[in-house]
PDB file of N, CA and C in Angstrom:
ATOM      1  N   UNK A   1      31.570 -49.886-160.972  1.00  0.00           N
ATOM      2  CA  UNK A   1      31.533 -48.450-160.798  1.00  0.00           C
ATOM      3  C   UNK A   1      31.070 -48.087-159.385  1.00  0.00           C
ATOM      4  N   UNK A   2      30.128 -48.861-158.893  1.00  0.00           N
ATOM      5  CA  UNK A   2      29.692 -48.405-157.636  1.00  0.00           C
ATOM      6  C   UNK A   2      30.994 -48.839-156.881  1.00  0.00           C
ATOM      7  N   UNK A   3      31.609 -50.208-156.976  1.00  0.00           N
ATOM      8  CA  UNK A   3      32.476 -50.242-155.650  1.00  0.00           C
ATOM      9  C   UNK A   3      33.511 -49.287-155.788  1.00  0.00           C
ATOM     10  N   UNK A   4      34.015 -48.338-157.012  1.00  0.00           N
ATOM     11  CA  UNK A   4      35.072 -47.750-156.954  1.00  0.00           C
ATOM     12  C   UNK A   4      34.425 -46.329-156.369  1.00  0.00           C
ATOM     13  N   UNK A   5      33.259 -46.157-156.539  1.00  0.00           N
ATOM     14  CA  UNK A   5      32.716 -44.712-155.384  1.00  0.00           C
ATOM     15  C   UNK A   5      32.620 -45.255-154.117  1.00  0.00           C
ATOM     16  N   UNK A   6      31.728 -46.864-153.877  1.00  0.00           N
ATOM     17  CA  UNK A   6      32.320 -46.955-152.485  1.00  0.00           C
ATOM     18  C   UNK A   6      33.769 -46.722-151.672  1.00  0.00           C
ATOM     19  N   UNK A   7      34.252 -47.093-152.665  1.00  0.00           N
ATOM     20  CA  UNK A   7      36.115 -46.887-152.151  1.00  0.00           C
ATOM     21  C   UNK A   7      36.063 -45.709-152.102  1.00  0.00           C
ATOM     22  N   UNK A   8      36.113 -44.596-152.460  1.00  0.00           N
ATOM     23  CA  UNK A   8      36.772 -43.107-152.648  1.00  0.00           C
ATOM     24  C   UNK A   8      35.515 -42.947-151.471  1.00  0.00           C
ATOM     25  N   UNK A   9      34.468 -42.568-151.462  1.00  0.00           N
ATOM     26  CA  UNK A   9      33.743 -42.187-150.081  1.00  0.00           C
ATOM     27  C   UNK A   9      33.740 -43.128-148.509  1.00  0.00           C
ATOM     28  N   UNK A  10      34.260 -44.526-148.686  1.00  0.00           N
ATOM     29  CA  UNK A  10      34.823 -44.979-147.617  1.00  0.00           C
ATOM     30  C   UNK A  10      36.504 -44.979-146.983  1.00  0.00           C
ATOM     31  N   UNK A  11      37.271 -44.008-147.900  1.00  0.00           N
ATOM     32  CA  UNK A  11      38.317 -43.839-147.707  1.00  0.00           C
ATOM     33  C   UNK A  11      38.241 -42.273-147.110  1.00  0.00           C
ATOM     34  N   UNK A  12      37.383 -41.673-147.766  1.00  0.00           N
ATOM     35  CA  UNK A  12      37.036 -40.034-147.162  1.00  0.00           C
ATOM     36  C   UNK A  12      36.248 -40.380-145.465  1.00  0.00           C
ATOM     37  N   UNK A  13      35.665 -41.134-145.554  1.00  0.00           N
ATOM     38  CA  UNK A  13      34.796 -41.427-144.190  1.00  0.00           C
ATOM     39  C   UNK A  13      35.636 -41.749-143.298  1.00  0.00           C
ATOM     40  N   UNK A  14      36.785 -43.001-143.478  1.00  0.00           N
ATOM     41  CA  UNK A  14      37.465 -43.188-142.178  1.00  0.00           C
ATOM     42  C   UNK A  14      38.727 -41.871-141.934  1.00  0.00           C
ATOM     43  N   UNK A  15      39.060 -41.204-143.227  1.00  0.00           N
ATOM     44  CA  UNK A  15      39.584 -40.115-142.692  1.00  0.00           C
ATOM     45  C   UNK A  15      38.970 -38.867-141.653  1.00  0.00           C
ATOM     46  N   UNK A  16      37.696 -38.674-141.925  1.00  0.00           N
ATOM     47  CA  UNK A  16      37.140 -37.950-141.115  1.00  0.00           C
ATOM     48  C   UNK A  16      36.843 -38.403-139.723  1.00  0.00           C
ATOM     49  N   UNK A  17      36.659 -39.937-139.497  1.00  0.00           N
ATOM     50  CA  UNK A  17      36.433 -40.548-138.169  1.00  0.00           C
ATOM     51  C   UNK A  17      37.656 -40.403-137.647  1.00  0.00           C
ATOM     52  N   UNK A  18      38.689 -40.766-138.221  1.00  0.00           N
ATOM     53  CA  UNK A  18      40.036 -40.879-137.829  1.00  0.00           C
ATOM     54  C   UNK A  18      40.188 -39.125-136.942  1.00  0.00           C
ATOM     55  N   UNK A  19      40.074 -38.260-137.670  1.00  0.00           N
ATOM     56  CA  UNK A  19      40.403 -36.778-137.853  1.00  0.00           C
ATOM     57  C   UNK A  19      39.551 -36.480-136.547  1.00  0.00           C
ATOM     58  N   UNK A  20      38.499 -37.382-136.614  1.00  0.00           N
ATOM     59  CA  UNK A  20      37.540 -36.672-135.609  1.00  0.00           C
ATOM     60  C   UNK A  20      38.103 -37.367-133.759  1.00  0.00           C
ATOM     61  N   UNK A  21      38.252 -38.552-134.093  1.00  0.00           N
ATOM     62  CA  UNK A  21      38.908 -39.541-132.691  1.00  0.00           C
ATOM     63  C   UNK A  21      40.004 -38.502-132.436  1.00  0.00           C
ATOM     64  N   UNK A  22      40.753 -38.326-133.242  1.00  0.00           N
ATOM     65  CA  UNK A  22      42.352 -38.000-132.602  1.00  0.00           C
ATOM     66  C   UNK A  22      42.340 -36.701-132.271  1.00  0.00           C
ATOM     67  N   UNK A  23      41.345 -35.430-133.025  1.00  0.00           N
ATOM     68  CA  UNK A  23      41.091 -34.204-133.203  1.00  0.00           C
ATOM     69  C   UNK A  23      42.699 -34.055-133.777  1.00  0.00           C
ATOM     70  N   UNK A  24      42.779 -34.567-135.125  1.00  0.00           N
ATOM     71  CA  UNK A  24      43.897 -33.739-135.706  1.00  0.00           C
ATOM     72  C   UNK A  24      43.775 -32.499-136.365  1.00  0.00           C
ATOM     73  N   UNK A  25      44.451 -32.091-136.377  1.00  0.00           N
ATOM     74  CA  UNK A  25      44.547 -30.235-137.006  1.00  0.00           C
ATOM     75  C   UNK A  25      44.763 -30.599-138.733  1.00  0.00           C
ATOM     76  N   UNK A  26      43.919 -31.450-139.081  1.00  0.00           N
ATOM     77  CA  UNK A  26      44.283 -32.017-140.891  1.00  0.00           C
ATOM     78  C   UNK A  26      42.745 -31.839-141.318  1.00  0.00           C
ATOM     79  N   UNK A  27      42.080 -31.970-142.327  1.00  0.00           N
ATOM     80  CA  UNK A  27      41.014 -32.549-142.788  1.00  0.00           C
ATOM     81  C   UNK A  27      40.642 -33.868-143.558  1.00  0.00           C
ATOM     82  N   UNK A  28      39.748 -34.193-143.080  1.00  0.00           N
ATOM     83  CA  UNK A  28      39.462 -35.758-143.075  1.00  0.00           C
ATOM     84  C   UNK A  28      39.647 -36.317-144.430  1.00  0.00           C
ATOM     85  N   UNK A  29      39.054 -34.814-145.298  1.00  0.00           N
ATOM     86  CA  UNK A  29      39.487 -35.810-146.819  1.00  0.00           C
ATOM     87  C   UNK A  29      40.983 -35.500-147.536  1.00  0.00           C
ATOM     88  N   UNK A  30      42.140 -34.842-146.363  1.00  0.00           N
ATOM     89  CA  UNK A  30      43.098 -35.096-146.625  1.00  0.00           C
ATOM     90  C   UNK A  30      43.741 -36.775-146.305  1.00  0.00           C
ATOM     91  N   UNK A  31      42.966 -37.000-145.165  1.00  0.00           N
ATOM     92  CA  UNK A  31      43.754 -38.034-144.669  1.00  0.00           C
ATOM     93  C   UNK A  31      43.140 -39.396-145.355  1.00  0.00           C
ATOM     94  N   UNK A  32      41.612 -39.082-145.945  1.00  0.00           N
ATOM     95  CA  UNK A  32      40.824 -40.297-146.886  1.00  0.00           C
ATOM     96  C   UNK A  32      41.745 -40.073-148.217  1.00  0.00           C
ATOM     97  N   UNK A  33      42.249 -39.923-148.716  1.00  0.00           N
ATOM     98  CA  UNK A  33      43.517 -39.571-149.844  1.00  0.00           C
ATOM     99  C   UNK A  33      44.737 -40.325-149.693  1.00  0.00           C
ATOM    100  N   UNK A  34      44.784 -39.606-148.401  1.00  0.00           N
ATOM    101  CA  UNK A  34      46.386 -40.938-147.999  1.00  0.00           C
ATOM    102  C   UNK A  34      46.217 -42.728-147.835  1.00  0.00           C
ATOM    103  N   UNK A  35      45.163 -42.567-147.449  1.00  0.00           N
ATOM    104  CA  UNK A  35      44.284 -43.861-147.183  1.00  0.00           C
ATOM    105  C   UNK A  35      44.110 -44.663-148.345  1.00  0.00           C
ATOM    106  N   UNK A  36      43.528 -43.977-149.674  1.00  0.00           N
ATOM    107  CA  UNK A  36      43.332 -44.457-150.392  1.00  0.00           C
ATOM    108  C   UNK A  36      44.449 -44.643-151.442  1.00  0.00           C
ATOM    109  N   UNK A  37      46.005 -43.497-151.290  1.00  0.00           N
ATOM    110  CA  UNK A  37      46.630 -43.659-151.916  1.00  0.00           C
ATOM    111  C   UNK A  37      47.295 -45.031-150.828  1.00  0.00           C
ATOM    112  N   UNK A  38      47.341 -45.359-149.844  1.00  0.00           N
ATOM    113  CA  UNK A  38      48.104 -46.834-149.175  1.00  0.00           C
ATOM    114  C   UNK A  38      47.928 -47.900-150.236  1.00  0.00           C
ATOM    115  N   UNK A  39      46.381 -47.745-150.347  1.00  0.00           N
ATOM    116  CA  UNK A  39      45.589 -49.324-150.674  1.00  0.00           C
ATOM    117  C   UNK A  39      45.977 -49.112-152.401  1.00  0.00           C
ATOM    118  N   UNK A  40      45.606 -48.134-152.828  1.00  0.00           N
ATOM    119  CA  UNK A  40      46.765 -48.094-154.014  1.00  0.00           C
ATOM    120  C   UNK A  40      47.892 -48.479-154.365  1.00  0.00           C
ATOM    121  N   UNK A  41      48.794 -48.022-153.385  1.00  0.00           N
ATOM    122  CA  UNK A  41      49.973 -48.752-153.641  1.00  0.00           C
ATOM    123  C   UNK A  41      50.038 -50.741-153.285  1.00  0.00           C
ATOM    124  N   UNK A  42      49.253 -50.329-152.247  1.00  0.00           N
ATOM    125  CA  UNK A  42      49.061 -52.494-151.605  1.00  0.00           C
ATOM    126  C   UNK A  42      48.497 -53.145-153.122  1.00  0.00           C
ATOM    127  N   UNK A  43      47.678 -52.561-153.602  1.00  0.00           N
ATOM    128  CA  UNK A  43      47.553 -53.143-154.803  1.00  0.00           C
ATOM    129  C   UNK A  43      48.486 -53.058-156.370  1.00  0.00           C
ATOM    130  N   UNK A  44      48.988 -51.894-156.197  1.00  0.00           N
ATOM    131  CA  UNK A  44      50.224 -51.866-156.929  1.00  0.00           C
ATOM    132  C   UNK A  44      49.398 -51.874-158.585  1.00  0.00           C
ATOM    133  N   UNK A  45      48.020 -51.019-158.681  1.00  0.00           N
ATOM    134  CA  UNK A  45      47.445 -50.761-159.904  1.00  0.00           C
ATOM    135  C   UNK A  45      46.129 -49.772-159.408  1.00  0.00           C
ATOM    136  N   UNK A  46      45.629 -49.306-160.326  1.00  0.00           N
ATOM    137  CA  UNK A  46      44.677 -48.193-160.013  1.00  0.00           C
ATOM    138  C   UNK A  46      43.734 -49.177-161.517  1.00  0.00           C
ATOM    139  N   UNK A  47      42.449 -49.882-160.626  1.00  0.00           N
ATOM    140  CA  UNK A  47      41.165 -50.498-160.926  1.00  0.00           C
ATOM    141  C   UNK A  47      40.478 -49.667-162.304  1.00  0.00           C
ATOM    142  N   UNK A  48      40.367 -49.977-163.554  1.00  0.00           N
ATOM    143  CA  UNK A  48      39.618 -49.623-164.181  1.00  0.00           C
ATOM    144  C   UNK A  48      38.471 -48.489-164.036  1.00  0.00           C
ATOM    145  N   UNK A  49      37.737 -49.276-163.048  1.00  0.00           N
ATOM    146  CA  UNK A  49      36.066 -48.640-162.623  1.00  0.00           C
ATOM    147  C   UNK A  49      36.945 -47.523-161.634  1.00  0.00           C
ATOM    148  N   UNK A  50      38.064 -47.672-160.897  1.00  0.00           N
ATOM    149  CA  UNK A  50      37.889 -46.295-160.076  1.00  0.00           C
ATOM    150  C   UNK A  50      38.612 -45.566-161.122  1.00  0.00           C
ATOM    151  N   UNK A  51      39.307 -45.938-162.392  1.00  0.00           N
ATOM    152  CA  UNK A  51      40.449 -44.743-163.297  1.00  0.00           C
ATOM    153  C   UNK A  51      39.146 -44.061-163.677  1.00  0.00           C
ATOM    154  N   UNK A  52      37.942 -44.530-164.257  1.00  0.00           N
ATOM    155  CA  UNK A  52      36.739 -44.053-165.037  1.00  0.00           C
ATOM    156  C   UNK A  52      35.634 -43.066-163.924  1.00  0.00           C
ATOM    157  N   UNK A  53      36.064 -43.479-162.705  1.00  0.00           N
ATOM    158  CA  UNK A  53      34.940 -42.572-161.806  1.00  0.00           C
ATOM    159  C   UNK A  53      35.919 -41.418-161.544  1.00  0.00           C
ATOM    160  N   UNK A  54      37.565 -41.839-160.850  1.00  0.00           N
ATOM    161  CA  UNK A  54      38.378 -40.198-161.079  1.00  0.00           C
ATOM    162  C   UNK A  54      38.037 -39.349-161.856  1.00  0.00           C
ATOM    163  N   UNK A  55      38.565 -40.142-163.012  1.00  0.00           N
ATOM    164  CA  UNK A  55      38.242 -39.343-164.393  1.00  0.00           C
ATOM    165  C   UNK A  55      37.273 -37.907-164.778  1.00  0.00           C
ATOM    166  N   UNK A  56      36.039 -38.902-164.567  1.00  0.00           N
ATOM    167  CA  UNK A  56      34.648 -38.006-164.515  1.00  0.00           C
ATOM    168  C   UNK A  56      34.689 -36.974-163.571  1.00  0.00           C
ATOM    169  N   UNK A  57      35.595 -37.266-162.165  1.00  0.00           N
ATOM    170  CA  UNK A  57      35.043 -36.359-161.529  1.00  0.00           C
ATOM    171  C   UNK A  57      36.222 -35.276-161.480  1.00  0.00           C
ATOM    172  N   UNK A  58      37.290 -35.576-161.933  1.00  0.00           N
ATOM    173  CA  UNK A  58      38.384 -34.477-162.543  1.00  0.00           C
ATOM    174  C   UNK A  58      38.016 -33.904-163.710  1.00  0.00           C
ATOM    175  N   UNK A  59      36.980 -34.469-164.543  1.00  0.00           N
ATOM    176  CA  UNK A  59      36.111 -33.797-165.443  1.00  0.00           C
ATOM    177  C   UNK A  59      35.087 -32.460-164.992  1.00  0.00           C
ATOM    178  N   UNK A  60      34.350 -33.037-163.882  1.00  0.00           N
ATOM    179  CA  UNK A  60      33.872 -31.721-163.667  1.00  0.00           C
ATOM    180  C   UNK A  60      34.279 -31.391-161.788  1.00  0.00           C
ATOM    181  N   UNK A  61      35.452 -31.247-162.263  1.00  0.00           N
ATOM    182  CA  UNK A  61      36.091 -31.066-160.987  1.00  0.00           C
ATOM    183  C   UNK A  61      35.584 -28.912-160.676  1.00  0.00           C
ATOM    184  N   UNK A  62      35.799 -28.322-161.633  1.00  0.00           N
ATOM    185  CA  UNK A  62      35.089 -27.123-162.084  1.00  0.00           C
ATOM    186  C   UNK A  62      33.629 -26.996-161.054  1.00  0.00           C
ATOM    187  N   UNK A  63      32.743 -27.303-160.898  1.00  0.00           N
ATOM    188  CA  UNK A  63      31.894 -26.963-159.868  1.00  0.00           C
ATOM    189  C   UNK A  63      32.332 -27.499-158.979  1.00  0.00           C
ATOM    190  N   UNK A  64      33.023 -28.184-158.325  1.00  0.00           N
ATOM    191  CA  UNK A  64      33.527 -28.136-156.984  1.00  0.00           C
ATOM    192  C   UNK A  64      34.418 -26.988-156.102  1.00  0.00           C
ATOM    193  N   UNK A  65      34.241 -25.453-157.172  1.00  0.00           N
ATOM    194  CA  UNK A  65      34.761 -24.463-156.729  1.00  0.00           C
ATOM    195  C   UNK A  65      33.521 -23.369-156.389  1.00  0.00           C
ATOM    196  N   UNK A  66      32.502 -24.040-156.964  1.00  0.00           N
ATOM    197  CA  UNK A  66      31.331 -23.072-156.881  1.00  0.00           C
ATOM    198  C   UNK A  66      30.841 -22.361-155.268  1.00  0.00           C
ATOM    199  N   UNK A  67      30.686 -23.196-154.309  1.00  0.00           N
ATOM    200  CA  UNK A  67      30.956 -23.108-152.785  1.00  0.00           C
ATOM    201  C   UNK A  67      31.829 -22.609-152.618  1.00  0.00           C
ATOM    202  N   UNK A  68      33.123 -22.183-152.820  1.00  0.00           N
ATOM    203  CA  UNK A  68      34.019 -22.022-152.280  1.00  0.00           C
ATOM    204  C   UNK A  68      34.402 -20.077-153.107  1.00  0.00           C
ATOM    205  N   UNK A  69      33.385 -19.967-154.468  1.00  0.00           N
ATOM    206  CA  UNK A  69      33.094 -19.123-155.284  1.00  0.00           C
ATOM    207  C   UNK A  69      32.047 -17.667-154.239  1.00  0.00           C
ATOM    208  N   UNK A  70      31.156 -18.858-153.932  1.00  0.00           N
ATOM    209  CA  UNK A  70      30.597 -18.089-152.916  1.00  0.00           C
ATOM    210  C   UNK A  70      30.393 -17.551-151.596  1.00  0.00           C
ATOM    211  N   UNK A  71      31.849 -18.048-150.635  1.00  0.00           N
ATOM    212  CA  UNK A  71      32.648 -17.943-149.552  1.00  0.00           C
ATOM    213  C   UNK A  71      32.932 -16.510-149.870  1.00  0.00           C
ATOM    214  N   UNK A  72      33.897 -16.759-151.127  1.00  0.00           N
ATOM    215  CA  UNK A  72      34.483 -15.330-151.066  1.00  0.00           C
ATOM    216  C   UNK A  72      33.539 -14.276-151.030  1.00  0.00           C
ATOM    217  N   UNK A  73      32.226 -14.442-151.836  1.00  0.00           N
ATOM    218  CA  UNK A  73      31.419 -13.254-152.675  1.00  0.00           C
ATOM    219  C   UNK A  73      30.597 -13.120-150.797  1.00  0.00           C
ATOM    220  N   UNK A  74      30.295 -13.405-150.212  1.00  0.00           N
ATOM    221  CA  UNK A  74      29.573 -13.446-149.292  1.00  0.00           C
ATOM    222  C   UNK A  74      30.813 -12.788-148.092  1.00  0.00           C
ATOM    223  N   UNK A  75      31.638 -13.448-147.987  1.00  0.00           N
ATOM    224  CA  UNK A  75      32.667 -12.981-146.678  1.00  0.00           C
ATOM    225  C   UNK A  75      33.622 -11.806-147.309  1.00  0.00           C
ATOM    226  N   UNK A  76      32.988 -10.933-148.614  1.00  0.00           N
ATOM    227  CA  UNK A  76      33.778 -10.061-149.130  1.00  0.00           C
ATOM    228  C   UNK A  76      34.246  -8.850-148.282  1.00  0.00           C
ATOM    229  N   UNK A  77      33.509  -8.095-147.261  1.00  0.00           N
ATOM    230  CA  UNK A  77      33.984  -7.106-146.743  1.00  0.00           C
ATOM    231  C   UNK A  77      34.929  -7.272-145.723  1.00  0.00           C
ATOM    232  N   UNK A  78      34.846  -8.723-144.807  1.00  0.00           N
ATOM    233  CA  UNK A  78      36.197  -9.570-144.159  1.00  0.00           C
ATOM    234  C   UNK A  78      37.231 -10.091-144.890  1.00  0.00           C
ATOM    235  N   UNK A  79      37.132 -10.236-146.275  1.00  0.00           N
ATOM    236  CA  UNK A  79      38.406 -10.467-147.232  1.00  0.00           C
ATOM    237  C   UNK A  79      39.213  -8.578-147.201  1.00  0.00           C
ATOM    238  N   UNK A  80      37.995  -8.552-147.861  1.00  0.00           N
ATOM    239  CA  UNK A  80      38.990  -6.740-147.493  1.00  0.00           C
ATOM    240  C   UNK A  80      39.690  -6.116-146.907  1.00  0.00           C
ATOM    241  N   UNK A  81      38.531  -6.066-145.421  1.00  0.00           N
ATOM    242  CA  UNK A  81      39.695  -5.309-143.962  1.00  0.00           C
ATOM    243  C   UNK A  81      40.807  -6.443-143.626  1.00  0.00           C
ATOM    244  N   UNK A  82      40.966  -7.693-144.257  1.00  0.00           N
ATOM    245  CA  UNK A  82      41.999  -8.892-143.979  1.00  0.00           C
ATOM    246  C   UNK A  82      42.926  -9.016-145.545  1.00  0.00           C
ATOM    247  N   UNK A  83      42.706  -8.045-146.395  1.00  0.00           N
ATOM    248  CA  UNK A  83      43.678  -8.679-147.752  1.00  0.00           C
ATOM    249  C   UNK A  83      45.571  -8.651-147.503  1.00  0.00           C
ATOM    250  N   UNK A  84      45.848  -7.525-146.480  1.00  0.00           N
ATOM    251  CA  UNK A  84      47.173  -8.169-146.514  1.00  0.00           C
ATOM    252  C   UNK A  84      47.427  -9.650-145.627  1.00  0.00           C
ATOM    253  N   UNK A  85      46.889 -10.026-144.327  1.00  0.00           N
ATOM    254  CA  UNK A  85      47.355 -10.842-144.014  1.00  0.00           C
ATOM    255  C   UNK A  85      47.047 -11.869-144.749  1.00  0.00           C
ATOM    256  N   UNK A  86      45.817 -12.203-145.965  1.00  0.00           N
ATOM    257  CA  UNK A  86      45.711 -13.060-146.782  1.00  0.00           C
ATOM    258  C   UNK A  86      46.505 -13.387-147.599  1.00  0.00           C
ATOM    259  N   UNK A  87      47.094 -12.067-148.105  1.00  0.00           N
ATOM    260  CA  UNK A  87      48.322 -11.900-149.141  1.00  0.00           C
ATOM    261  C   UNK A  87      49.212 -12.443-148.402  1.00  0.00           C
ATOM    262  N   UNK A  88      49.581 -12.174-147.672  1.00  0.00           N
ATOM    263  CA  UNK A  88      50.872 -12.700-147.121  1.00  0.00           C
ATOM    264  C   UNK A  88      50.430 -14.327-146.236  1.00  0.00           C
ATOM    265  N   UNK A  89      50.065 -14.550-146.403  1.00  0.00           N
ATOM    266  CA  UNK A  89      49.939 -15.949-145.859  1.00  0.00           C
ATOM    267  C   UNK A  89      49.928 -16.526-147.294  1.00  0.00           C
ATOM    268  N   UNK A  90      49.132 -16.263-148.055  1.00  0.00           N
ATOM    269  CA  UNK A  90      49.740 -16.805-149.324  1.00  0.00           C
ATOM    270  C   UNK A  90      50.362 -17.009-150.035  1.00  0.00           C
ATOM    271  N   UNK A  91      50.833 -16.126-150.541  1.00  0.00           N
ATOM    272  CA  UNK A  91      52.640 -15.659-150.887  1.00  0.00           C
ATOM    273  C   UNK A  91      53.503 -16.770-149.964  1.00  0.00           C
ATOM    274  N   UNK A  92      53.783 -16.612-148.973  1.00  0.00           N
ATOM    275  CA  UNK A  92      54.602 -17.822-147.888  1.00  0.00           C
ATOM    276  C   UNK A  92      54.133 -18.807-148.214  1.00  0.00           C
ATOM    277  N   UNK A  93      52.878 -19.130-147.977  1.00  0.00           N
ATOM    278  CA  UNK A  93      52.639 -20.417-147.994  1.00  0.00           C
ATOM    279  C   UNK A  93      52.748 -21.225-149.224  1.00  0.00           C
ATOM    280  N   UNK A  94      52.704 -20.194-150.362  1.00  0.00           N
ATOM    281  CA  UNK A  94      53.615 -20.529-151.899  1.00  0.00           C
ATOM    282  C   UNK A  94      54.703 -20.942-151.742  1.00  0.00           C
ATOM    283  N   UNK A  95      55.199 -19.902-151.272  1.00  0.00           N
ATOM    284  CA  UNK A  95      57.333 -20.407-151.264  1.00  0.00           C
ATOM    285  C   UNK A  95      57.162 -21.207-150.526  1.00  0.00           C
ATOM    286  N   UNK A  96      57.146 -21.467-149.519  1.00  0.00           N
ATOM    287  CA  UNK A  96      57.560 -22.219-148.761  1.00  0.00           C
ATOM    288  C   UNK A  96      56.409 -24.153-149.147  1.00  0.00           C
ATOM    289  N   UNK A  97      55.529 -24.084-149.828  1.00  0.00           N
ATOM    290  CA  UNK A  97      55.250 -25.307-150.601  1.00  0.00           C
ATOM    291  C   UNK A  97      56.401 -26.082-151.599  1.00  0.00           C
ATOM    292  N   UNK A  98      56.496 -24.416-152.430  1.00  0.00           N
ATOM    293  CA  UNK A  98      57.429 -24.832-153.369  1.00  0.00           C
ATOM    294  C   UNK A  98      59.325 -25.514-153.496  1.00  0.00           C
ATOM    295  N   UNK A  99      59.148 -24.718-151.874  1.00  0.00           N
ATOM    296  CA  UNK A  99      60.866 -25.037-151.638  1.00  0.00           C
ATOM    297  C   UNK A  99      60.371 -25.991-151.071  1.00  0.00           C
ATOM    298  N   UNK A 100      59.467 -26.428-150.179  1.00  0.00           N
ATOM    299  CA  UNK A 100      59.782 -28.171-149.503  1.00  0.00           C
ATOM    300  C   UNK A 100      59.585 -29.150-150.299  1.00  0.00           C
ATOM    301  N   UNK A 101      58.773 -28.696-151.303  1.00  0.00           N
ATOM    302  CA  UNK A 101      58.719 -29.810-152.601  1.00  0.00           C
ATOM    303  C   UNK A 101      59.722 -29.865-153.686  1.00  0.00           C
ATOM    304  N   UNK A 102      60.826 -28.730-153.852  1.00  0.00           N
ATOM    305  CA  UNK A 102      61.989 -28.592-153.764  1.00  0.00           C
ATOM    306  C   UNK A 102      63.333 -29.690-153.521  1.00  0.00           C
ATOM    307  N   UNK A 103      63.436 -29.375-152.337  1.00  0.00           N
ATOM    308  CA  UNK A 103      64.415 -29.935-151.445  1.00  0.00           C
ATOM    309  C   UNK A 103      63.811 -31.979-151.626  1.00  0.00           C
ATOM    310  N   UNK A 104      62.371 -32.037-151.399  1.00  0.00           N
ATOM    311  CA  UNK A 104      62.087 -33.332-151.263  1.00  0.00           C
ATOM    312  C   UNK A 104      62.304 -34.083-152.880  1.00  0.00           C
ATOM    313  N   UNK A 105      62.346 -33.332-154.430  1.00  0.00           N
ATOM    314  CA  UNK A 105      62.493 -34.100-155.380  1.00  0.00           C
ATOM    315  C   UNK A 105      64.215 -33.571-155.196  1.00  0.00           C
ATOM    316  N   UNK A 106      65.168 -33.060-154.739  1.00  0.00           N
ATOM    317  CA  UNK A 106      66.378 -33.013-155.133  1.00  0.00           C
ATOM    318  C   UNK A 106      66.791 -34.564-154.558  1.00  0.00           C
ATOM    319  N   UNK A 107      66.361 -34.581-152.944  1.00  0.00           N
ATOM    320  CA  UNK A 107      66.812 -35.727-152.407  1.00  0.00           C
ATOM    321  C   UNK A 107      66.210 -37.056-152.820  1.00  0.00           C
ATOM    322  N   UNK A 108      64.998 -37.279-153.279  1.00  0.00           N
ATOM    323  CA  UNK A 108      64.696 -38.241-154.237  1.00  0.00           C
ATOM    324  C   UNK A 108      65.563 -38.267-155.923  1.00  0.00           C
ATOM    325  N   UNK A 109      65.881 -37.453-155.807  1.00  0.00           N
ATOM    326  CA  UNK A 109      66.213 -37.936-157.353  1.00  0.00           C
ATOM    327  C   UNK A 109      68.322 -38.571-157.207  1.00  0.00           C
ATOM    328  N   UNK A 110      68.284 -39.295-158.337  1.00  0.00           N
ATOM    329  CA  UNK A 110      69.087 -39.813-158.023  1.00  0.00           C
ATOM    330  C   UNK A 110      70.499 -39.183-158.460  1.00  0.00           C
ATOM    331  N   UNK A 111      71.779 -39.194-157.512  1.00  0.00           N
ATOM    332  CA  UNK A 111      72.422 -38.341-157.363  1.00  0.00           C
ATOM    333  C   UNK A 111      73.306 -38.356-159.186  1.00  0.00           C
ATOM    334  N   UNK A 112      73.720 -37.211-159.702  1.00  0.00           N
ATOM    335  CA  UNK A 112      74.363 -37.083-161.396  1.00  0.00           C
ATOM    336  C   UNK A 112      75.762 -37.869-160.839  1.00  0.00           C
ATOM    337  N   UNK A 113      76.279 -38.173-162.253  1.00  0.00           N
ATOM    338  CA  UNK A 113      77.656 -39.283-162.008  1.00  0.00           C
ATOM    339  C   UNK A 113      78.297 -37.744-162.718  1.00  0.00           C
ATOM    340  N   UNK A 114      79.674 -37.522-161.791  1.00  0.00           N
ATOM    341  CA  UNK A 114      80.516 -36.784-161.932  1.00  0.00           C
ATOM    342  C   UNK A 114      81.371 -36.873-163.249  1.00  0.00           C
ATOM    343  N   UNK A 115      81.543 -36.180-164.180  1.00  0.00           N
ATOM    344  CA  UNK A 115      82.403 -36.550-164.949  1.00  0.00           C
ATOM    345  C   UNK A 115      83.898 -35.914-164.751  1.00  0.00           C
ATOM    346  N   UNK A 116      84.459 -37.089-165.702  1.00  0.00           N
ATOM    347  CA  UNK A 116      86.547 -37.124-164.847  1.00  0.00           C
ATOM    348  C   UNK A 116      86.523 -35.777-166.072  1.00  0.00           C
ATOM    349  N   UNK A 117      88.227 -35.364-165.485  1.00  0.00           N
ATOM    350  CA  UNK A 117      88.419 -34.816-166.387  1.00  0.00           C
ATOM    351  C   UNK A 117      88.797 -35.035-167.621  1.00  0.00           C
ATOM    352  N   UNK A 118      88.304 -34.195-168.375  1.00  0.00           N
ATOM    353  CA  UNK A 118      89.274 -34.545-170.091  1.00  0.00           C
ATOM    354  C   UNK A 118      87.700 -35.011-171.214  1.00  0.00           C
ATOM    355  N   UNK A 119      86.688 -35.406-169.683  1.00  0.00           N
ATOM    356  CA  UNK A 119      85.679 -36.275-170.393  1.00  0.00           C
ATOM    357  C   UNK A 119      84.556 -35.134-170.995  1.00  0.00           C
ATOM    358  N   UNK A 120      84.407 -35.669-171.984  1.00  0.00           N
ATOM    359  CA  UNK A 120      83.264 -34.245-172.881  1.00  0.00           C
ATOM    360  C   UNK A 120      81.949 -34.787-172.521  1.00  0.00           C
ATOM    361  N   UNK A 121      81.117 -33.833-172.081  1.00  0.00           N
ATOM    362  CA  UNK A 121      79.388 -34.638-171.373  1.00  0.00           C
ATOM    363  C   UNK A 121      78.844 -34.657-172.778  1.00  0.00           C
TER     364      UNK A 121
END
């Protein structure tokens, strides 16, 4: 159990070093994710002890909104004089998630076999 939290917080750590060397415009525990999904795949199974520490913490994944609960309640009168450009950055940034994730399972998926004529599907 401990080495599968070492893994998930040493995969968040070199994303943030990484994030921090290059100054990418990403966040570090986006890129500790990709990291950890690599070594995932190199291993080609997801470890017991880390399925049971995910788990738990997709269990109370729920207070990990609490901070982010109190962003809003605190920066409320700058949400206000800012709710359309929020709205609208959101809204877009919806569609436009949804169509690139879209377009990326059409071209992954594998192309339908045409049927001839005469043939009943």
């Amino acid at each position: 159990m401990l080495g599968a939290v070492t893994l998930l917080l040493s995969c968040q750590l070199a994303g943030e070093i990484l994030v921090r060397l290059v100054d990418a415009p990403l966040p570090g525990p986006v890129l500790g994710m990709v990291f950890l999904f690599l070594i995932l795949l190199a291993r080609g199974h997801v470890a017991e002890p880390l399925d049971r520490v995910t788990g738990t913490l997709l269990d109370h994944l729920s207070l990990l909104f609490v901070p982010a609960g109190v962003g809003v309640i605190r920066y409320a009168r700058q949400i206000e004089e800012q709710w359309l450009a929020i709205s609208v950055s959101l809204i877009a940034g919806t569609v436009i998630a949804i169509a690139v994730t879209a377009w990326i399972a059409a071209r992954l998926m594998p192309p339908e076999h045409e049927h001839e004529h005469g043939d009943a599907p």
